[in-house]
Structures are given as structure tokens and as C-alpha cells.
Protein backbone atom coordinates (compact mmCIF):
# COMPACT_ATOMS: atom_id res chain seq x y z
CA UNK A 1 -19.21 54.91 24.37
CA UNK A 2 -21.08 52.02 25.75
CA UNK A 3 -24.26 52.76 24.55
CA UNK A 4 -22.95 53.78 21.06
CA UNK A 5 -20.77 49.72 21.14
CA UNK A 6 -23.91 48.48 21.56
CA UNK A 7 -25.62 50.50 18.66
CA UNK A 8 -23.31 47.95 15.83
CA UNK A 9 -22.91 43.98 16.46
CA UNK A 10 -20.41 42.34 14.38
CA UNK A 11 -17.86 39.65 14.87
CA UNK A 12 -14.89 41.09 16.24
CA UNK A 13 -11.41 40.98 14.36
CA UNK A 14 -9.84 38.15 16.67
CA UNK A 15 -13.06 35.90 16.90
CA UNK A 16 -13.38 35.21 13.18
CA UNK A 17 -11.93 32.21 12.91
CA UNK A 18 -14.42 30.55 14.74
CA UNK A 19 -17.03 28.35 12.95
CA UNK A 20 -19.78 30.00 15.51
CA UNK A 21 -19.60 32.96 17.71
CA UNK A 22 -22.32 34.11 20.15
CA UNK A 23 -22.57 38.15 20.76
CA UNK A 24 -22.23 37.81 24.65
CA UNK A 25 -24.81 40.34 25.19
CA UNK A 26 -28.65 38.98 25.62
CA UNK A 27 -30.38 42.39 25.52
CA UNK A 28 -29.90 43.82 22.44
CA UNK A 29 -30.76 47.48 22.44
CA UNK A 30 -33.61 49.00 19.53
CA UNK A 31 -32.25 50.69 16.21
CA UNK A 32 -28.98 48.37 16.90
CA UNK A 33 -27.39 47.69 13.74
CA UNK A 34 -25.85 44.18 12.96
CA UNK A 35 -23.37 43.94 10.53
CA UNK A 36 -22.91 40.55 8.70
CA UNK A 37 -19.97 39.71 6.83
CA UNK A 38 -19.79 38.10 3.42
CA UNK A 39 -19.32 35.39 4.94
CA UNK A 40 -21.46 34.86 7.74
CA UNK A 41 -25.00 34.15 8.38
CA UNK A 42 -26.68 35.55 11.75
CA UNK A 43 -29.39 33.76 14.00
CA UNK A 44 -31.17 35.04 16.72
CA UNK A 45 -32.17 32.27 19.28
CA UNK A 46 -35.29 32.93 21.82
CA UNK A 47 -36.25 29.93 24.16
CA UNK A 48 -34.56 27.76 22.37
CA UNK A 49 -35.60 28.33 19.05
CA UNK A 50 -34.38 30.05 15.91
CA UNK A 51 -36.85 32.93 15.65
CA UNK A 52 -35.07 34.75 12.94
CA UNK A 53 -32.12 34.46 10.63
CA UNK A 54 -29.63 37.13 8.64
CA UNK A 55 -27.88 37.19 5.71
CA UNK A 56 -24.63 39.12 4.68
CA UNK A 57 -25.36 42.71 5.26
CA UNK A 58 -26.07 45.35 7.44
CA UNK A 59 -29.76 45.17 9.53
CA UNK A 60 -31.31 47.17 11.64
CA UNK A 61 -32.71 45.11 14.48
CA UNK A 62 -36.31 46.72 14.89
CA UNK A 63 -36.27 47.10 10.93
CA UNK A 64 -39.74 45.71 9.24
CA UNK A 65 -36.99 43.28 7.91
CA UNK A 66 -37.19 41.10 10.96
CA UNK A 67 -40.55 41.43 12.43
CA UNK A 68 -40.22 38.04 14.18
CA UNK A 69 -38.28 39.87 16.73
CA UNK A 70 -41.05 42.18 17.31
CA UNK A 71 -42.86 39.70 20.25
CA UNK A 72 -39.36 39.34 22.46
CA UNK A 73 -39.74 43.38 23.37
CA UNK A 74 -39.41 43.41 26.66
CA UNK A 75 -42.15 45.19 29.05
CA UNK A 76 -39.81 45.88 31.87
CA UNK A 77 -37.42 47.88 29.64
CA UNK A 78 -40.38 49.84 28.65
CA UNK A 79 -39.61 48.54 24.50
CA UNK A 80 -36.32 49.96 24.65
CA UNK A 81 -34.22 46.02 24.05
CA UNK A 82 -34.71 42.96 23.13
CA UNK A 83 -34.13 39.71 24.62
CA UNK A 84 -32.63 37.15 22.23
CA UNK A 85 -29.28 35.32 21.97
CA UNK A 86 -27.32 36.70 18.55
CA UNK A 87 -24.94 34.14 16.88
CA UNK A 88 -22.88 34.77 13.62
CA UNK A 89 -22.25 31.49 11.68
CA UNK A 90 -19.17 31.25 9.20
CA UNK A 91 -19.85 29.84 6.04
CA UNK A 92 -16.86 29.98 4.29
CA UNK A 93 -14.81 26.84 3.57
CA UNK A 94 -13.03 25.89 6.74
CA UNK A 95 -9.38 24.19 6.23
CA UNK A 96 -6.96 22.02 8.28
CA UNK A 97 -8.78 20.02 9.95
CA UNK A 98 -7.16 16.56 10.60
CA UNK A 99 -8.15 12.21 11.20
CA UNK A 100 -6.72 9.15 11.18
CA UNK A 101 -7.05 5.84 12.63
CA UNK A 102 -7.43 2.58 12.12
CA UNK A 103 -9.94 0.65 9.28
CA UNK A 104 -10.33 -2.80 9.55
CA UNK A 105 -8.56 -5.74 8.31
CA UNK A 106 -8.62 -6.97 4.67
CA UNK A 107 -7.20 -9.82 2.73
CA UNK A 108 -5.25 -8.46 0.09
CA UNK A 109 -5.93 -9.75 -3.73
CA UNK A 110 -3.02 -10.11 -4.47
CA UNK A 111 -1.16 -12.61 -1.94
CA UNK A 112 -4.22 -13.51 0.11
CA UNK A 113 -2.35 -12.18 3.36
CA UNK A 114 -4.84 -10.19 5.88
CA UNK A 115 -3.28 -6.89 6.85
CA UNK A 116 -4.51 -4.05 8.82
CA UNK A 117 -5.71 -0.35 6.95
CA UNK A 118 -4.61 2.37 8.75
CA UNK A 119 -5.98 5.89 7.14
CA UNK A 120 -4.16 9.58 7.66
CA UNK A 121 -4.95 13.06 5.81
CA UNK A 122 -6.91 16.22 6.22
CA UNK A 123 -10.11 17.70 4.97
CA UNK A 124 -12.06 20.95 4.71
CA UNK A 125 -15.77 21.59 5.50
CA UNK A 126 -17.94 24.14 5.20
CA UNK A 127 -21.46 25.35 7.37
CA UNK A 128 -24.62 24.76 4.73
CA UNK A 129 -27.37 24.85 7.33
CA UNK A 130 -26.80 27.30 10.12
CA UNK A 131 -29.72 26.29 11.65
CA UNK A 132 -28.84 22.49 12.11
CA UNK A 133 -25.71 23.18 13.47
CA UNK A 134 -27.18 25.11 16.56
CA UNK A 135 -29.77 22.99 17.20
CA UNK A 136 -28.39 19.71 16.47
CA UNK A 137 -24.89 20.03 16.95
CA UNK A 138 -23.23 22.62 19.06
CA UNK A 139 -26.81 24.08 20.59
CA UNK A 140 -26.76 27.71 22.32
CA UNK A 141 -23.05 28.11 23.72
CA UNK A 142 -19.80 30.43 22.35
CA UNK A 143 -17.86 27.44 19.94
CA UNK A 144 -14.18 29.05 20.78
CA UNK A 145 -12.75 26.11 19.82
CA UNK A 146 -13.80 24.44 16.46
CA UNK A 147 -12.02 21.33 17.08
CA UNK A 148 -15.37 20.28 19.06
CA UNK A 149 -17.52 20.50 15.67
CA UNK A 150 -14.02 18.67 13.32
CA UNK A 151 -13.67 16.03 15.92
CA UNK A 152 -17.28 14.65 15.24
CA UNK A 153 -16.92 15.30 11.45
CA UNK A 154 -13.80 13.21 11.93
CA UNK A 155 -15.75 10.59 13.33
CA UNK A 156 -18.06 10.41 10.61
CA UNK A 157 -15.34 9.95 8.15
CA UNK A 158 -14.00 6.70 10.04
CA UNK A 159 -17.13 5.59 10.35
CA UNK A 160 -17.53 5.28 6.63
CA UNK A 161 -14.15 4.40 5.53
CA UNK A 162 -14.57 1.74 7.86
CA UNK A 163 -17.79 0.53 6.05
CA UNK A 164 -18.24 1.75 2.75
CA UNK A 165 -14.37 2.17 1.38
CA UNK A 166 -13.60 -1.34 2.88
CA UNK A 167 -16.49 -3.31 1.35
CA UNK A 168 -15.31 -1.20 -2.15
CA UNK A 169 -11.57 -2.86 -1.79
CA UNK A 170 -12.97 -5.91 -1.47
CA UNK A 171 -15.14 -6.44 -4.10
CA UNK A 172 -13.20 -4.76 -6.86
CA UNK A 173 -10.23 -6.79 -5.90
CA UNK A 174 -7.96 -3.52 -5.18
CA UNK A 175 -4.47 -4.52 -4.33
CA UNK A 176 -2.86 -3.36 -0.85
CA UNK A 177 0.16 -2.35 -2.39
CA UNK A 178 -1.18 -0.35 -5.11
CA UNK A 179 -4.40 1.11 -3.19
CA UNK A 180 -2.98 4.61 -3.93
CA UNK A 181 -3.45 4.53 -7.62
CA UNK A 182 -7.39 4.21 -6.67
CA UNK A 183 -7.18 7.81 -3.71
CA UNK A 184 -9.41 10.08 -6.47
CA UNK A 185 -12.51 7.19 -6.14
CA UNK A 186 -11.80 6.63 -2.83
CA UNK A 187 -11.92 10.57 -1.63
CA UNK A 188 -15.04 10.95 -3.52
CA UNK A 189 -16.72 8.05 -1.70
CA UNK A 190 -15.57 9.10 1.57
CA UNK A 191 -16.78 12.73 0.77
CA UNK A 192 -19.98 11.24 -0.53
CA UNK A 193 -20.41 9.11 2.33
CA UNK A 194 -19.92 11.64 4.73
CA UNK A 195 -21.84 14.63 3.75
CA UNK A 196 -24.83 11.95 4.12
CA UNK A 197 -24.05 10.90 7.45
CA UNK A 198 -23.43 14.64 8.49
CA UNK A 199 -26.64 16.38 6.68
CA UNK A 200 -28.30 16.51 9.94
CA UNK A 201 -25.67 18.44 11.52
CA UNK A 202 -26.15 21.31 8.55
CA UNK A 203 -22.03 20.94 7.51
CA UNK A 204 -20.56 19.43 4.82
CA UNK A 205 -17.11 18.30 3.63
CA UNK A 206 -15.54 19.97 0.73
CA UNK A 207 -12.39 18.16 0.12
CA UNK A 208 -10.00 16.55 1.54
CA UNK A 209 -5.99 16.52 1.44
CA UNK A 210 -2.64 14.57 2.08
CA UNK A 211 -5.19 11.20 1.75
CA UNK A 212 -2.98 8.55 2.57
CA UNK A 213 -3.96 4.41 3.33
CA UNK A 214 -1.26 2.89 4.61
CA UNK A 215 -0.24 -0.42 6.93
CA UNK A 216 2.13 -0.92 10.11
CA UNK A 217 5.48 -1.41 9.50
CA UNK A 218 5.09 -5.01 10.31
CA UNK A 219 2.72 -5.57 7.73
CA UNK A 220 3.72 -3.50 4.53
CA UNK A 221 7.43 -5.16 5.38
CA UNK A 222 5.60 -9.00 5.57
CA UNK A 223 3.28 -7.81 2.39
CA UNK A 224 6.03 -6.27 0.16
CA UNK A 225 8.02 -9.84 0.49
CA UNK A 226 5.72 -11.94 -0.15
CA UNK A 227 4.32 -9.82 -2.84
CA UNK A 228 8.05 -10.30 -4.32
CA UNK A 229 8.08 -14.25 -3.81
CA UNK A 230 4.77 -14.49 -5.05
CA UNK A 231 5.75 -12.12 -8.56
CA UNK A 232 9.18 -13.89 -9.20
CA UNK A 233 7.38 -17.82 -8.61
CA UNK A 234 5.40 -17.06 -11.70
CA UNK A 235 8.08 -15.45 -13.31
CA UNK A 236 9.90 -18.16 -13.17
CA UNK A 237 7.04 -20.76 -13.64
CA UNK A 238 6.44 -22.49 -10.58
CA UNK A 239 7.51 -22.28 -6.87
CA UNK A 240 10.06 -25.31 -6.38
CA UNK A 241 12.08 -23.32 -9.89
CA UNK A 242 12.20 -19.97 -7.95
CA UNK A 243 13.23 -21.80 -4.77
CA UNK A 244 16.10 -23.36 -6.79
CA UNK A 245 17.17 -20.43 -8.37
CA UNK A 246 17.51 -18.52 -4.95
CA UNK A 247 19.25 -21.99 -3.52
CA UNK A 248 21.34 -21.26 -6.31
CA UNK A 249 21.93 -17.11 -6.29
CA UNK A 250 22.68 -17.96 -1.91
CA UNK A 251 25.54 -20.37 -2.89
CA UNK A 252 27.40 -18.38 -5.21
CA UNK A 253 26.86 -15.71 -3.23
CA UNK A 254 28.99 -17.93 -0.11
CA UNK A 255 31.45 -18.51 -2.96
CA UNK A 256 31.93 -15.14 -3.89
CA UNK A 257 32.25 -14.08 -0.13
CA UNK A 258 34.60 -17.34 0.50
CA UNK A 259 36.80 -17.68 -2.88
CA UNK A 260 37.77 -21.03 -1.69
CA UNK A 261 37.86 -24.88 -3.21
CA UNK A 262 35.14 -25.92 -1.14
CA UNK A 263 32.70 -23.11 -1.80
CA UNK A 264 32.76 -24.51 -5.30
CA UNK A 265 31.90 -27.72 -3.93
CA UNK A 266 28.79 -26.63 -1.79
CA UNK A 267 28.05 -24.31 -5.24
CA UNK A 268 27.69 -27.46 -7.01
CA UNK A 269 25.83 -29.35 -3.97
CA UNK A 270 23.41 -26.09 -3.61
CA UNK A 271 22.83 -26.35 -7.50
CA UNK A 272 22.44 -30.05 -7.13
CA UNK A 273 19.91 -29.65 -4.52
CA UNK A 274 18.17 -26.93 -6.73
CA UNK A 275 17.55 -29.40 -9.41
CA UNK A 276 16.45 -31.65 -7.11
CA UNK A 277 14.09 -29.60 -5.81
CA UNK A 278 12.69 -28.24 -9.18
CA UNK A 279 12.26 -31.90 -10.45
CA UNK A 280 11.16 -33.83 -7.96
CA UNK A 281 12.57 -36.79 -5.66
CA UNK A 282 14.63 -39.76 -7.71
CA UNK A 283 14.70 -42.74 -6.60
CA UNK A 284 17.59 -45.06 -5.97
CA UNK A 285 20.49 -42.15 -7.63
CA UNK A 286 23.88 -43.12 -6.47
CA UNK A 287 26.02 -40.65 -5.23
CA UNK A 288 28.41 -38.89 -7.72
CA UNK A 289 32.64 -40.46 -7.76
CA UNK A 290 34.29 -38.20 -5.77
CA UNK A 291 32.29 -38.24 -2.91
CA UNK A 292 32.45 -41.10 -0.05
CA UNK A 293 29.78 -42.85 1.73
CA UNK A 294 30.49 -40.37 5.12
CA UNK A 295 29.53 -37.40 2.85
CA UNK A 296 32.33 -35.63 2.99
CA UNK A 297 34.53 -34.71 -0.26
CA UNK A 298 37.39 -37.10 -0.98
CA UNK A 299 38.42 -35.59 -4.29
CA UNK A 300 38.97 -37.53 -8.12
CA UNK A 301 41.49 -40.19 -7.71
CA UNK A 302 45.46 -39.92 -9.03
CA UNK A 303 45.90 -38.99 -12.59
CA UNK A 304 42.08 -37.23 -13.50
CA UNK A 305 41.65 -34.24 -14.32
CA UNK A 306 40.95 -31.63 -11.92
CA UNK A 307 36.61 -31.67 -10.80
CA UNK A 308 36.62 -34.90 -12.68
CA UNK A 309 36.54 -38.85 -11.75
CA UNK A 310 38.55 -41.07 -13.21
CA UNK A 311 37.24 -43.76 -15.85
CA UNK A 312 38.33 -46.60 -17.90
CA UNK A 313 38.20 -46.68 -21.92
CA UNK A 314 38.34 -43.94 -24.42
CA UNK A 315 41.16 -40.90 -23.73
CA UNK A 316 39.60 -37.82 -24.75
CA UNK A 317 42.18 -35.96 -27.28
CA UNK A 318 41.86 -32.16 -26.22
CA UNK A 319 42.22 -33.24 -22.26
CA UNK A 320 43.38 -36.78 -21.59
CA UNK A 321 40.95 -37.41 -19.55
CA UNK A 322 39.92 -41.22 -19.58
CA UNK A 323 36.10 -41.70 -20.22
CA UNK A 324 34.11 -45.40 -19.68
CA UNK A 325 34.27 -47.39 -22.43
CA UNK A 326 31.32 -46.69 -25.33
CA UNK A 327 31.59 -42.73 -23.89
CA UNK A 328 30.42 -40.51 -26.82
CA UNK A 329 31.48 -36.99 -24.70
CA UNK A 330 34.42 -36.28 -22.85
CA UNK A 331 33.64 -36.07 -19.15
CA UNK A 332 36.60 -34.07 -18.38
CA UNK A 333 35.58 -30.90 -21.10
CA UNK A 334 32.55 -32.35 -22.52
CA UNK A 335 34.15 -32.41 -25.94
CA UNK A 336 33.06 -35.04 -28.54
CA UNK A 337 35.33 -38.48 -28.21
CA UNK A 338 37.12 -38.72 -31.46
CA UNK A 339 36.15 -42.69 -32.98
CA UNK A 340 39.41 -45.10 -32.74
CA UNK A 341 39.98 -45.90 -36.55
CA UNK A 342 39.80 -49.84 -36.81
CA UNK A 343 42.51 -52.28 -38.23
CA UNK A 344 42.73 -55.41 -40.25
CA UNK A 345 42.34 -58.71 -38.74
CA UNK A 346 44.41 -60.21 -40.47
CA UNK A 347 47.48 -58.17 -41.49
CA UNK A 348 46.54 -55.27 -38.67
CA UNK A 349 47.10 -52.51 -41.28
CA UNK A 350 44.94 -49.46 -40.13
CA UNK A 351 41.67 -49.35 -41.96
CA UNK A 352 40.10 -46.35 -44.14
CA UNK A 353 36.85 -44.94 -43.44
CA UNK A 354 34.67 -47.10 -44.98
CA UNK A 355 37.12 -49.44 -46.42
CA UNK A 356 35.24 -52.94 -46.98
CA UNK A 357 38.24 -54.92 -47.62
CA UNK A 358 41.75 -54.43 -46.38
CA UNK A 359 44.15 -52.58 -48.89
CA UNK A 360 47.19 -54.81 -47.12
CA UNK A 361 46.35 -58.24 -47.96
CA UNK A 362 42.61 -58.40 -48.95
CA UNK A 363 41.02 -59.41 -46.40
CA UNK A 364 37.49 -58.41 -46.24
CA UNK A 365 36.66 -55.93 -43.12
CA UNK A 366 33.62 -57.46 -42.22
């Protein structure tokens, strides 16, 4: 039974998910027949040099097929083995393999604030130069784990994101926030970028999965507010108008929470204060009737209207409010003062609209 194992190489059932896999036998018997898979490519490796390759198939060692093995006969077997190292190579697409890490920091276009890349996802590769991999790579050992081959691939793949994909957001002005919408250019440069750094190793990426740039929590929480101040200030035209506005939206917010006198009174200081921020400093303004020189509320005096201060002059006709004297709009409702109709000087009889003399005694109105 041994000799007849010996008589067919091929990659047994529960080694063929490995990316290489060495026959652990170094004297390989004449008229042995290696089987490669569909998948595979086979190498045989002599003093540490690929002396002869295999496609998929079946091969008879001593075959005229592979007459480089004739010269490693070996005299004290009397011809009857070889001496070579035998490793099958998978070149099938190889999935699953994972990276991540951090990028660099960038300013985003946006808001100008300088945040840090992370980058997270997956990729797949694939063996397109059996003989670089063995001699450049993983050299003459049994690869049981093929995390040793991903983990440099991964490397590579930092290594450009870090200097290729960043210089890209930067000069074509990509916004942090919205860096997703650009993952189909960005995947093809890193793929791009990689397969050249990795050409000498003989693998090659395929594609890659779950791509996802992100930021710390920190960051994307600092970003995404100031992204929201910075989109609502031009909304609303300037700074200082969406700084009044939210002065304003805080207050009646206190109100609503309150439901009290004097939350209307700091609404109308917080609106107040809006204004005065949207328009600028004034000069020499004296403070509004109602409130005293201590700054605290003293109310309108006896006999105004509610919210109102009292005046001297015209009573307005829908509230009774008294307004100054020449007051054109009520300062209680903001209705339009109603004219007082004049009168003779003479007589006193009430005067018409218009009337140039008096209709009581003649008098001219003049």
C-alpha cells in the first residue's frame, strides 16, 4: 500500500484550501503519477530553484513531458526516485480575506476641519505567478496557514490607500461626509494600486468587499455638526442671522418648557438680542419703558394695556391705549390712529373733511 500511495501525488481532500501545499515527501519514486487539479499549478523545486512546472492534469513524473527532472536521478537509488521538493499552487480566486486601519489625516472640503480616515472591508486575490510566490514570497516551506501570504497583501493595500487614495481626496475636493458616493473609483484605485505593488510577489487582487471609509466617533460627531452649522449659515445668509435664529428657536423653546409671564419676557429679550446680533451694535439705544435701570422687569405703569407702556396723546379707538402725541400706529395693537376731526375757531362747530370755511358762522378754516 505504501509503495502504490506513492505511485499518485495529489493534494489531499483536507489541504485544499491552502494557497500552497508542499507533498512532504522529497524522493519521489519513477512512473509516479501527479495529478493536478483544475485549479492548481505544480512546481518542482531542486536547490532552490524551480526546475520544472505543471499544469492541470495528470503527469507522469519520468514522462518525456518533464525532462528537466531527468538530471535529479539519484545514483544511490540506482535511478529508481527522484530528489525534488513537489508543491501544488491554487489558482483559483481566494475569498475572505480581511484589513483595516488607519489612513492619514485630511482636511475636509467642505468645513475645513482635519479629521482622521480610518478604512475597513475585505478583498479576494488570486495566485498569477506560481513561481514568484515561492521564490519571493513564501520560499520552500508547507503555507498551512494563508493568513501569512493575506497579511502582507493587506499591507500593501494600506500602503496605497495611505498614498494614492489620500492625495485623490484631496485634490478632487471629495467631501468626508459623502466619501461613500465615490467607493466604485476608490476600489478600483486601490485594486490598481495594489496589484502593482504586489506583481513581484506573483498574486493579485481581484476585488474587494464591505469597502467602508469611515472616522472615530469623535470626529464624524464634531464633523456632522459643524457640517450642519456651516449648511444652515448660508441658508440663512450669513452667520450672526443663523445665530439669531437659534437664540431665538432656544428661547421659545424655555417658554414652551416654562409657560410662565417671564419666559415671555426673556422670549422677547432673546429675540431682542437676536436682532442685535444680526444687525450689528447701536449706539447710544435707550432701554425700552418697562424696564428699570437695575435690569430687572418692573412692568407698564397703571392703566396701559397689558405688554405695553403708557403714553401721552392720541387714544387708540380699537384698544384705548394712549399713544405720544403725533403717533400714526397704535402701540398697544399696532392699529392705525384714527385723525381727531378739527373744529371751528370761532364758533367750535366740528369741521367737515375738507371744509374751507365753517358751515356755523363762516369763518374761514384756515
Amino acid at each position: 500500500m505504501a509503495i502504490f500511495g506513492r505511485e499518485f501525488i495529489a493534494v489531499p481532500d483536507d489541504r485544499k484550501g491552502q494557497i500552497v501545499f508542499k507533498w512532504p515527501d522529497i524522493s519521489i519514486r519513477r512512473f509516479t503519477q501527479a495529478i493536478v487539479n483544475a485549479d492548481e499549478m505544480a512546481l518542482f523545486v531542486n536547490t532552490g530553484r524551480v526546475v520544472q512546472t505543471m499544469g492541470p492534469g495528470r503527469h507522469q513524473v519520468d514522462a518525456d513531458e518533464l525532462p528537466g527532472l531527468g538530471i535529479l536521478i539519484d545514483a544511490a537509488t540506482a535511478g529508481r526516485a527522484y530528489r525534488a521538493e513537489l508543491y501544488f499552487v491554487g489558482t483559483r480566486e481566494f475569498t475572505g480575506f480581511t484589513f483595516g486601519g488607519r489612513i492619514d489625516e485630511v482636511q475636509d472640503a467642505q468645513t475645513g476641519l482635519i479629521v482622521t480616515l480610518r478604512v475597513f472591508g475585505d478583498y479576494a486575490m488570486r495566485v498569477v505567478d506560481p513561481v514568484r510566490l515561492i521564490t519571493n514570497l513564501v520560499s520552500t516551506v508547507d503555507v498551512r496557514d494563508n493568513n501569512k501570504i493575506a497579511s502582507w497583501v493587506s499591507d500593501q493595500v494600506l500602503k496605497v490607500m495611505r498614498s494614492d487614495i489620500t492625495t485623490q481626496i484631496v485634490r478632487n475636493g471629495w467631501p468626508i461626509l459623502g466619501l461613500m458616493a465615490y467607493s466604485a473609483d476608490i476600489e478600483q484605485a486601490v485594486i490598481g494600486g495594489a496589484n502593482h505593488q504586489l506583481q513581484a510577489y506573483g498574486v493579485a487582487l481581484t476585488r474587494m468587499g464591505n469597502f467602508d471609509i469611515n472616522l472615530a466617533p469623535e470626529d464624524a460627531a464634531q464633523l456632522k455638526t459643524l457640517a450642519k452649522d456651516t449648511s444652515y449659515s448660508r441658508l440663512a445668509g450669513s452667520f450672526n442671522q443663523y445665530a439669531a435664529g437659534e437664540m431665538a428657536l432656544g428661547a421659545g423653546q424655555g417658554m414652551a418648557k416654562g409657560g410662565n409671564a417671564v419666559g415671555g419676557a426673556f422670549l422677547a429679550a432673546g429675540l431682542g438680542a437676536g436682532a442685535a446680533a444680526a444687525a450689528g451694535p447701536v449706539q447710544g439705544t435707550p432701554p425700552p419703558t418697562g424696564f428699570v435701570a437695575a435690569g430687572g422687569y418692573a412692568g407698564p405703569p397703571p392703566g396701559a394695556p397689558a405688554g405695553q407702556p403708557a403714553g401721552t396723546g392720541t387714544a387708540c379707538s380699537s384698544c384705548q391705549a394712549t399713544n405720544p402725541p403725533g403717533a400714526k400706529f397704535c402701540m398697544g395693537c399696532g392699529g392705525q390712529l384714527t385723525a381727531t376731526s378739527p373744529h371751528c375757531t370761532n364758533c367750535g362747530t366740528e369741521l367737515a373733511t375738507g371744509a374751507r370755511f365753517c358751515s356755523g358762522c363762516g369763518t374761514a378754516s384756515g
